[in-house]
Protein backbone atom coordinates (compact mmCIF):
# COMPACT_ATOMS: atom_id res chain seq x y z
CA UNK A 1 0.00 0.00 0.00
CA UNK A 2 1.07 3.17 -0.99
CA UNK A 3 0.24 6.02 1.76
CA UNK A 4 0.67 9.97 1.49
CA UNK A 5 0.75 11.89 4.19
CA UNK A 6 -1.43 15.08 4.11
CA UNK A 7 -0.77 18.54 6.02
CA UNK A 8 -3.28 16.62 9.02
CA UNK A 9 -0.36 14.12 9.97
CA UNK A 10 -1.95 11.19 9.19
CA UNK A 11 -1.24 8.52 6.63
CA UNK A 12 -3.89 8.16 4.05
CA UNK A 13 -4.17 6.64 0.94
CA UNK A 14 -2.17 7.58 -2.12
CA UNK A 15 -4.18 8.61 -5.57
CA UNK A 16 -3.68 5.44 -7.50
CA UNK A 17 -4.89 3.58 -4.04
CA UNK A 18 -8.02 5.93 -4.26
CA UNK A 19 -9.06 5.21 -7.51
CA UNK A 20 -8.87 1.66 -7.17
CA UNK A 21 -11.34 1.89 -4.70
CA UNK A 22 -13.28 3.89 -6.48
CA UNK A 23 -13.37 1.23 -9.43
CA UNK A 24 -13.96 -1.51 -6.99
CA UNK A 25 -10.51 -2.99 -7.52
CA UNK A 26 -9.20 -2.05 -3.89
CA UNK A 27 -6.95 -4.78 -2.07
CA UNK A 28 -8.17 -5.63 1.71
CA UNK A 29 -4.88 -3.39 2.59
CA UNK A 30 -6.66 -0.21 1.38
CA UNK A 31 -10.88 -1.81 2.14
CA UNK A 32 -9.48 -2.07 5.59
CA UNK A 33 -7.98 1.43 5.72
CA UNK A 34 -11.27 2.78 4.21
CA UNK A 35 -12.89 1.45 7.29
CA UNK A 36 -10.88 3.63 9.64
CA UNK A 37 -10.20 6.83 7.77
CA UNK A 38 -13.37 8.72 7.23
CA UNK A 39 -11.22 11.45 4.96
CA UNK A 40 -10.24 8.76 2.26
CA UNK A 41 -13.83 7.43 2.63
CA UNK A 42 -14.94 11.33 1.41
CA UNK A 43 -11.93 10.70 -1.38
CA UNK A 44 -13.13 7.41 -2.84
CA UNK A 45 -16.94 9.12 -2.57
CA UNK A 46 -15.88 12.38 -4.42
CA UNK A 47 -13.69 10.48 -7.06
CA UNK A 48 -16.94 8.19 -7.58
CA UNK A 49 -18.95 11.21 -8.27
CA UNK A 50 -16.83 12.77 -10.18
CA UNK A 51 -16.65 9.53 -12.60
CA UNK A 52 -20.24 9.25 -12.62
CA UNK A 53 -20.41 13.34 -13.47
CA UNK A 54 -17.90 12.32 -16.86
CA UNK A 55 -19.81 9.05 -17.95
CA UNK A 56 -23.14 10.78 -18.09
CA UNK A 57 -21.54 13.64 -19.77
CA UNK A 58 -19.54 12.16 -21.92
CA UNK A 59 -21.91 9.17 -22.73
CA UNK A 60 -22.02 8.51 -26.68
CA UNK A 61 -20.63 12.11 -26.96
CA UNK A 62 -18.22 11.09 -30.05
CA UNK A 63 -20.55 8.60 -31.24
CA UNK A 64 -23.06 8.80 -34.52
CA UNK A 65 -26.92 10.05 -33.67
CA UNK A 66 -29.71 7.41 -33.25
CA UNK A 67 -30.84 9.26 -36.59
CA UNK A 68 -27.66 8.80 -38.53
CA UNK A 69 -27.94 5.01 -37.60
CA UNK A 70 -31.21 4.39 -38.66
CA UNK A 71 -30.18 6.02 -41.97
CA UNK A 72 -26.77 3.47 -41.57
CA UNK A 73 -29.47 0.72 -41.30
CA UNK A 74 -31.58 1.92 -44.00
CA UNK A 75 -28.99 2.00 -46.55
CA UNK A 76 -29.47 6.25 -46.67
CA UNK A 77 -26.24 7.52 -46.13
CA UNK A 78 -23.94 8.40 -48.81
CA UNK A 79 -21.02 6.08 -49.24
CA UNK A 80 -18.57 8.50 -47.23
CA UNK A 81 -21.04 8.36 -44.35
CA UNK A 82 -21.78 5.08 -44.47
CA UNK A 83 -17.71 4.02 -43.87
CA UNK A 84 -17.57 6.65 -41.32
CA UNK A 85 -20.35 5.03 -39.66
CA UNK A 86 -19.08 1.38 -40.25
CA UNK A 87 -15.60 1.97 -38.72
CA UNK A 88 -17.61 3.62 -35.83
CA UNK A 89 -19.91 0.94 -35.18
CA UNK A 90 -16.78 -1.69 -35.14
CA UNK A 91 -15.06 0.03 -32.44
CA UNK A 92 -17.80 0.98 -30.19
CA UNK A 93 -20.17 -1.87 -28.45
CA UNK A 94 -23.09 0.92 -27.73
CA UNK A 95 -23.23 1.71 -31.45
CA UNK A 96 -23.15 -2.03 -32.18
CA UNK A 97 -25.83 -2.82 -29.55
CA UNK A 98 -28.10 -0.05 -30.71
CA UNK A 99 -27.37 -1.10 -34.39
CA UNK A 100 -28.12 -4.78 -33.40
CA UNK A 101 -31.43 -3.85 -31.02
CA UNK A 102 -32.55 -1.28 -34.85
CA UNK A 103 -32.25 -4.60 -36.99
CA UNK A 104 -34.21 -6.55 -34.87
CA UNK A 105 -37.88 -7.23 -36.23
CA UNK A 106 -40.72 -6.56 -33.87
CA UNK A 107 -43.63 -9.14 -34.55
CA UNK A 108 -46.14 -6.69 -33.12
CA UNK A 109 -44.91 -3.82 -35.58
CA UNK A 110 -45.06 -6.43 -38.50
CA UNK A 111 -48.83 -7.16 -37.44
CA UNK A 112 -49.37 -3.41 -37.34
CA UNK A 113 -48.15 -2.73 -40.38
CA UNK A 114 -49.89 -5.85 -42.16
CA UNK A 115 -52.92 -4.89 -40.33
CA UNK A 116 -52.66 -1.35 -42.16
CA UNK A 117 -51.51 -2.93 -45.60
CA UNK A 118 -54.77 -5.03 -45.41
CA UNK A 119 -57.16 -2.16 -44.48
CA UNK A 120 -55.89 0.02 -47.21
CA UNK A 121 -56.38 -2.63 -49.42
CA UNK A 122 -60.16 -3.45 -48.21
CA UNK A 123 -60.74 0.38 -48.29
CA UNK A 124 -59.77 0.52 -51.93
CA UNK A 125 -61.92 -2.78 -53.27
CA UNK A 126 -64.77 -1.30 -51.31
CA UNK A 127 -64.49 2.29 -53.11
């Protein structure tokens, strides 16, 4: 364990040690320290925070819109786009899951839609 001492005197944990706690990758060494030292606790807790504060911000931020992948799906992007978008999608599992969830068929949006087909048709042979 790797410990710093602050301007309080005490020994507390050193910044890699607190961000392996934070990530949930902290040895028994540093879990144990946590226990006792209610200013690392606050550490770990603000560093937790602060990586929660990034993810939602920086969620998808790089990635394609939800728009530009339906076009991707739907074959509507020019060619440019659509390698852009390919090389994206390879390299990032939330494109690929979204891309893999849009490609999915929906049995009750197939009924709906061959429930419409069929009333447009009956509305026509009855005009």
């Amino acid at each position: 364990m790797e410990e710093e001492q602050l301007s309080d005197g005490a020994i507390h944990l050193s910044g890699p040690e607190l961000i392996a706690a934070a990530d949930g990758e902290a040895s028994e060494g540093i879990v144990s320290h946590l226990r006792q030292c209610a200013l690392c606790r606050q550490r770990v807790t603000t560093l937790r925070n602060v990586q929660q504060a990034l993810r939602y911000r920086l969620y998808r931020a790089l990635c394609p819109s939800t728009d530009q992948l339906i076009d991707y799906c739907q074959g509507l992007l020019s060619p440019a786009q659509h390698a852009l978008v390919a090389r994206h999608i390879a390299s990032c599992p939330y494109c690929s899951a979204e891309i893999e969830l849009l490609m999915q068929r929906d049995p009750l949006i197939d009924r709906l839609l061959l429930s419409d087909l069929l009333n447009q048709r009956v509305l026509r042979y009855l005009r």
